[in-house]
C-alpha atoms as a PDB file:
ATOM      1  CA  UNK A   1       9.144 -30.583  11.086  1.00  0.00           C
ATOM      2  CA  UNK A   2       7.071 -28.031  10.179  1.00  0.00           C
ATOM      3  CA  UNK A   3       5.270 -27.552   6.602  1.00  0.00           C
ATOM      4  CA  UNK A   4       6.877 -24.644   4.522  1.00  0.00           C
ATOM      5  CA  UNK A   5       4.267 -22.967   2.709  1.00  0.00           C
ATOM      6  CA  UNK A   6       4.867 -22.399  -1.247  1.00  0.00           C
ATOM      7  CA  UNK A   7       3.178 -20.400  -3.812  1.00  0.00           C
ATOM      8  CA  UNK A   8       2.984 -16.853  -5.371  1.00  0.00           C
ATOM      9  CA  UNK A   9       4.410 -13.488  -3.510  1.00  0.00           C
ATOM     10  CA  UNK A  10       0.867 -11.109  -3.396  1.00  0.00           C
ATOM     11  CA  UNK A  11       3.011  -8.258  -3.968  1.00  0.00           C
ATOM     12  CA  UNK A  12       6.311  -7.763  -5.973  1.00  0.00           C
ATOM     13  CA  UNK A  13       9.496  -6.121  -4.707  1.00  0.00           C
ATOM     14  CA  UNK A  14       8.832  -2.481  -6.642  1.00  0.00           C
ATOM     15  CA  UNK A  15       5.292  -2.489  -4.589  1.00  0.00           C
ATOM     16  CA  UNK A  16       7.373  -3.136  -1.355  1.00  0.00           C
ATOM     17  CA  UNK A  17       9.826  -0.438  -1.931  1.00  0.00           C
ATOM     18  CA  UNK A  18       6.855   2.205  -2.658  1.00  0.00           C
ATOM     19  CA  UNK A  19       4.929   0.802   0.102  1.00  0.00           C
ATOM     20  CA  UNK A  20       8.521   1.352   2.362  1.00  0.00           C
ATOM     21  CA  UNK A  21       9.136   5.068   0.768  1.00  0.00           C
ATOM     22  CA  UNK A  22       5.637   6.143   1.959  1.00  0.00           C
ATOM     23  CA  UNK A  23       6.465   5.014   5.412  1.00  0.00           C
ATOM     24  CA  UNK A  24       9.224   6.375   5.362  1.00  0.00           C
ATOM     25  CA  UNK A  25       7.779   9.669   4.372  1.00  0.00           C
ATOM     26  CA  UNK A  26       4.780   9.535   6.822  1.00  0.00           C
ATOM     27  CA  UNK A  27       7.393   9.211  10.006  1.00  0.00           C
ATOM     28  CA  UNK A  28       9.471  12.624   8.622  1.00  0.00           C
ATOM     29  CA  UNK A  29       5.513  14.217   8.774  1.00  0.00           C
ATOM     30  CA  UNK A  30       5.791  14.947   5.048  1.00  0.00           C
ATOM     31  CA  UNK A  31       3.416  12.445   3.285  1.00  0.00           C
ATOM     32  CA  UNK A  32       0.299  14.478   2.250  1.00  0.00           C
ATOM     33  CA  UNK A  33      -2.746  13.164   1.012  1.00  0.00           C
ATOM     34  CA  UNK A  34      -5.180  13.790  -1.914  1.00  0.00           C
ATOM     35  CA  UNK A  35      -6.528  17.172  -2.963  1.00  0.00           C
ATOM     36  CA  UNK A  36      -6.678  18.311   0.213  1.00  0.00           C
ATOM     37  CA  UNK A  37      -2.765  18.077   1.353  1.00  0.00           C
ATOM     38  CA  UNK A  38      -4.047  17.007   4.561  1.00  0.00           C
ATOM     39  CA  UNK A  39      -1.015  15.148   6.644  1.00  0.00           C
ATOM     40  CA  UNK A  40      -1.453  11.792   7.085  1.00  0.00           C
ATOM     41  CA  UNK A  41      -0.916  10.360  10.848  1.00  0.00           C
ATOM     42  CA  UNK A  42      -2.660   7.087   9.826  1.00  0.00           C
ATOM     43  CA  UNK A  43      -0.666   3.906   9.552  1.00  0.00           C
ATOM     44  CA  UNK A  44      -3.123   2.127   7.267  1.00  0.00           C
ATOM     45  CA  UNK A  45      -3.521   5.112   5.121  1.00  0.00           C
ATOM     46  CA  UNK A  46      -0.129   5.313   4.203  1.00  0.00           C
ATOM     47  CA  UNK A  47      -0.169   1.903   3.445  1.00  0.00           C
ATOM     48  CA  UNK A  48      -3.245   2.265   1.226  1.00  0.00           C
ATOM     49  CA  UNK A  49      -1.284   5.454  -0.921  1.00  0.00           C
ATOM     50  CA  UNK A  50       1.693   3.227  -1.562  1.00  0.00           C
ATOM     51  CA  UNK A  51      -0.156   0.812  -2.454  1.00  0.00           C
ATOM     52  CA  UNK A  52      -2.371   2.874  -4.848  1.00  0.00           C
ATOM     53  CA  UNK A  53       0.803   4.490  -6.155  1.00  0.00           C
ATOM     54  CA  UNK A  54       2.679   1.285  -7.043  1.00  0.00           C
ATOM     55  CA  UNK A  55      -0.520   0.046  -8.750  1.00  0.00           C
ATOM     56  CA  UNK A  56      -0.166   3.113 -10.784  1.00  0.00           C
ATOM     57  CA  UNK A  57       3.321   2.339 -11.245  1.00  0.00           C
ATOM     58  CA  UNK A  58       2.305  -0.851 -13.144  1.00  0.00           C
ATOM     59  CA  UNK A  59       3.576  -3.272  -9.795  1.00  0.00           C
ATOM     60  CA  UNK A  60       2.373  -6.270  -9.045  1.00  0.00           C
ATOM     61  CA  UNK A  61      -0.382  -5.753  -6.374  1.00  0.00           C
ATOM     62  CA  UNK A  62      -4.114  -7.462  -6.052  1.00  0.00           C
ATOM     63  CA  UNK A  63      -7.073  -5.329  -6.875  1.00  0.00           C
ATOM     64  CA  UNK A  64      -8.402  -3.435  -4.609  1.00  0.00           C
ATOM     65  CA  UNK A  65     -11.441  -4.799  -2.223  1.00  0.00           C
ATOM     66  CA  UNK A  66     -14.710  -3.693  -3.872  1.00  0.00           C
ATOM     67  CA  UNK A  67     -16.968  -1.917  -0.713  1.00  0.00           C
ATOM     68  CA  UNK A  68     -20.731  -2.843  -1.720  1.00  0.00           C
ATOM     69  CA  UNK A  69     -23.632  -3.252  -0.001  1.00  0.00           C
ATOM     70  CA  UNK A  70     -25.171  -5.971   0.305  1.00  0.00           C
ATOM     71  CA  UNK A  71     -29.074  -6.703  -0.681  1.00  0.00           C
END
């Protein structure tokens, strides 16, 4: 029998609904992005505005990955 794994969710529910609006938008061709308005095509992208947008929201999402470089 196999080990079930315990412990925190990364992400709460109201991330996962932003996160699933996004999509959502992004496969009607109407999510825009930044200043721009560019259309976004990108899968990941998406992801990373409803993420961004539920962290705005006040969700429950980890910070986001610090790109350094290193010495």
């Amino acid at each position: 029998m196999a080990k079930r794994r315990r412990g925190k969710r990364k992400y709460g529910p109201k991330a996962s609904k932003k996160v699933e609006r996004v999509m959502r938008e992004r496969k009607h061709g109407t999510l825009r992005s930044g200043r721009s308005g560019k259309k976004v095509t990108s899968r990941k992208q998406a992801i990373a505005i409803g993420l961004s947008e539920a962290r705005r929201a006040g969700a429950k999402v980890p910070r986001k990955r610090r790109s350094g470089r290193k010495k």
